[in-house]
C-alpha atoms as a PDB file:
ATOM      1  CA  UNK A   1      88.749 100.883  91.672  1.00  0.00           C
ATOM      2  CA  UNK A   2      86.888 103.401  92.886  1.00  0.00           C
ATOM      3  CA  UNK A   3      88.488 107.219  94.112  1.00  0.00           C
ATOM      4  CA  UNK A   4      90.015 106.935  97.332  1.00  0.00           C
ATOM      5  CA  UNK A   5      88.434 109.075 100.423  1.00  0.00           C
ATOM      6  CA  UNK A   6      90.231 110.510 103.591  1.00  0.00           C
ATOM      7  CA  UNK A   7      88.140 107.920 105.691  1.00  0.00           C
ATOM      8  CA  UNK A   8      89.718 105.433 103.823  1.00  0.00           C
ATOM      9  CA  UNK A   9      92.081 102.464 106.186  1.00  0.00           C
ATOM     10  CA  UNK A  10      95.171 102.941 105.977  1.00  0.00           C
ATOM     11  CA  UNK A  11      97.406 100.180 104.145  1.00  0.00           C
ATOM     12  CA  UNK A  12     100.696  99.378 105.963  1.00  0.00           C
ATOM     13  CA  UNK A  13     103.117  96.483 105.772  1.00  0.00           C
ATOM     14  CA  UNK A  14     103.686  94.995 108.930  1.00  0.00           C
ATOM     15  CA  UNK A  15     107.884  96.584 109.361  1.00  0.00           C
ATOM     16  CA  UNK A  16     106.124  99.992 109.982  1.00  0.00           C
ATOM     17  CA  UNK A  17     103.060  99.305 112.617  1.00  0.00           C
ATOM     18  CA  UNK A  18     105.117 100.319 115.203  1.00  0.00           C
ATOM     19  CA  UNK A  19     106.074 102.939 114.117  1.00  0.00           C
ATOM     20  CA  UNK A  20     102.533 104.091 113.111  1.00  0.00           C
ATOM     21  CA  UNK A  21     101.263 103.241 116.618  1.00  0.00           C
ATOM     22  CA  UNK A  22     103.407 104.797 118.611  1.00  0.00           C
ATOM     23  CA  UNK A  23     102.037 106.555 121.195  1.00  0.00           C
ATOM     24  CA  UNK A  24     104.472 109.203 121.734  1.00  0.00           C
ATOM     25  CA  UNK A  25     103.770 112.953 121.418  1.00  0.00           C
ATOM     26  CA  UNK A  26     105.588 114.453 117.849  1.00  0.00           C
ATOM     27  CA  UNK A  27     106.849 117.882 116.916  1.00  0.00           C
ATOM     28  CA  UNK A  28     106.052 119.414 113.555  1.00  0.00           C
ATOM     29  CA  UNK A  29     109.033 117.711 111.815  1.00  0.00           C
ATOM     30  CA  UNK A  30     107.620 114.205 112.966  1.00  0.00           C
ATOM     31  CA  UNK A  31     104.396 115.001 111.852  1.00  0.00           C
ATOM     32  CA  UNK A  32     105.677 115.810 108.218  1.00  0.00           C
ATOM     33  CA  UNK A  33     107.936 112.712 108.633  1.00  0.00           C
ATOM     34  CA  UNK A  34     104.809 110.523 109.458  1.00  0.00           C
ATOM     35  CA  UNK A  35     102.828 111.814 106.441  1.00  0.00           C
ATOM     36  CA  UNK A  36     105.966 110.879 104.174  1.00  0.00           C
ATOM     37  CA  UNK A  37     105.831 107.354 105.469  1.00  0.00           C
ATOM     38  CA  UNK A  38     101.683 107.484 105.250  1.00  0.00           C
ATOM     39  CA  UNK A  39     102.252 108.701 101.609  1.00  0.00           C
ATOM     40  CA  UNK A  40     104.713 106.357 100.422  1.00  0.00           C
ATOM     41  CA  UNK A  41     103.382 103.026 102.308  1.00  0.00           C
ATOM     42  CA  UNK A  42      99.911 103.434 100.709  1.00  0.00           C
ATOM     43  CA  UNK A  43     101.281 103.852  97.628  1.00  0.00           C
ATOM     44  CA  UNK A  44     103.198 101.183  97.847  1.00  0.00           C
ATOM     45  CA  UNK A  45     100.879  98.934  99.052  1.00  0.00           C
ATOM     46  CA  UNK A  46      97.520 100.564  97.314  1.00  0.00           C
ATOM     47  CA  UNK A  47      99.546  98.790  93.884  1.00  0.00           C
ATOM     48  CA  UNK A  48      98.870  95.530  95.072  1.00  0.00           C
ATOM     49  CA  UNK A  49      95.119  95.827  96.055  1.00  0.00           C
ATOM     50  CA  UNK A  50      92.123  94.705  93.326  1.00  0.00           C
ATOM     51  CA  UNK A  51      88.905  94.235  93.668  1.00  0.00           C
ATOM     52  CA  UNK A  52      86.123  92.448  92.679  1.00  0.00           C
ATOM     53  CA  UNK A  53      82.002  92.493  92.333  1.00  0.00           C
ATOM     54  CA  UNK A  54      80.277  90.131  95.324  1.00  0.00           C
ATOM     55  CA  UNK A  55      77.079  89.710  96.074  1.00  0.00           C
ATOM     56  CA  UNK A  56      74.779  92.102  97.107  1.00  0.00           C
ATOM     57  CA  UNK A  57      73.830  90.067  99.998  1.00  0.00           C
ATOM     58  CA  UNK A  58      76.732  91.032 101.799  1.00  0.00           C
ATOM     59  CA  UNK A  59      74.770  94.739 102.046  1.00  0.00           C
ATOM     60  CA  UNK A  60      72.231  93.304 104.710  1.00  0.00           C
ATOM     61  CA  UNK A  61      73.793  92.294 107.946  1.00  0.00           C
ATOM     62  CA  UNK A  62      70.745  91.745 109.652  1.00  0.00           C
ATOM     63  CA  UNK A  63      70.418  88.146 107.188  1.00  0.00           C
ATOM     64  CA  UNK A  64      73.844  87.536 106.124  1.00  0.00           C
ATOM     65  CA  UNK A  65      75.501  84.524 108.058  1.00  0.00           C
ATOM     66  CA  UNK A  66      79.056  86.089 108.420  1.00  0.00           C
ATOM     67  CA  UNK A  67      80.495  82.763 108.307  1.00  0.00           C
ATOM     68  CA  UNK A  68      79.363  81.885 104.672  1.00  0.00           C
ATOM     69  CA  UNK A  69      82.182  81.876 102.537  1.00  0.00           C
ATOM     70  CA  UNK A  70      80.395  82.830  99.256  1.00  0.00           C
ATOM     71  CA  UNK A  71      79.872  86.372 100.924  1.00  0.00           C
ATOM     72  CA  UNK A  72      83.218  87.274  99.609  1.00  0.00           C
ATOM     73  CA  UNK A  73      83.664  85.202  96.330  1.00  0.00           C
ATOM     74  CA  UNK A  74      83.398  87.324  93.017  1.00  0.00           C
ATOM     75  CA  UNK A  75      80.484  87.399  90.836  1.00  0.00           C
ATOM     76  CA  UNK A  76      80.839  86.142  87.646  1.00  0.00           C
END
């Protein structure tokens, strides 16, 4: 896999959504606290992603039919 980016989604198991989405104002300790979780949640969870070649046709959304399933199979 490619580098990662800072645009990149964030990957989260579901027991700490909540906690991610909370919309309550934090202090400077919570912020560090937050970037801890961020930190150890994606890599955590960034182990257990691949990836896989698919078709270039998925590139053009203007023709691809979003409900065809060979859109996300791998290339072989």
């Amino acid at each position: 896999m490619g580098e990662i980016h800072d645009r990149m989604p964030v990957f989260l198991e579901s027991e700490v959504w909540d906690e991610y989405l909370s919309l309550e104002k934090v202090d400077d300790a919570a912020k560090a606290d937050m970037v801890q979780l961020l930190t150890v949640e994606s890599d955590r969870v960034a182990g257990t992603i691949t990836s896989y070649d698919v078709d270039r046709k998925v590139n053009n959304t203007r023709t691809a039919d979003p409900t065809d399933p060979t859109l996300i199979e791998p290339l072989e």
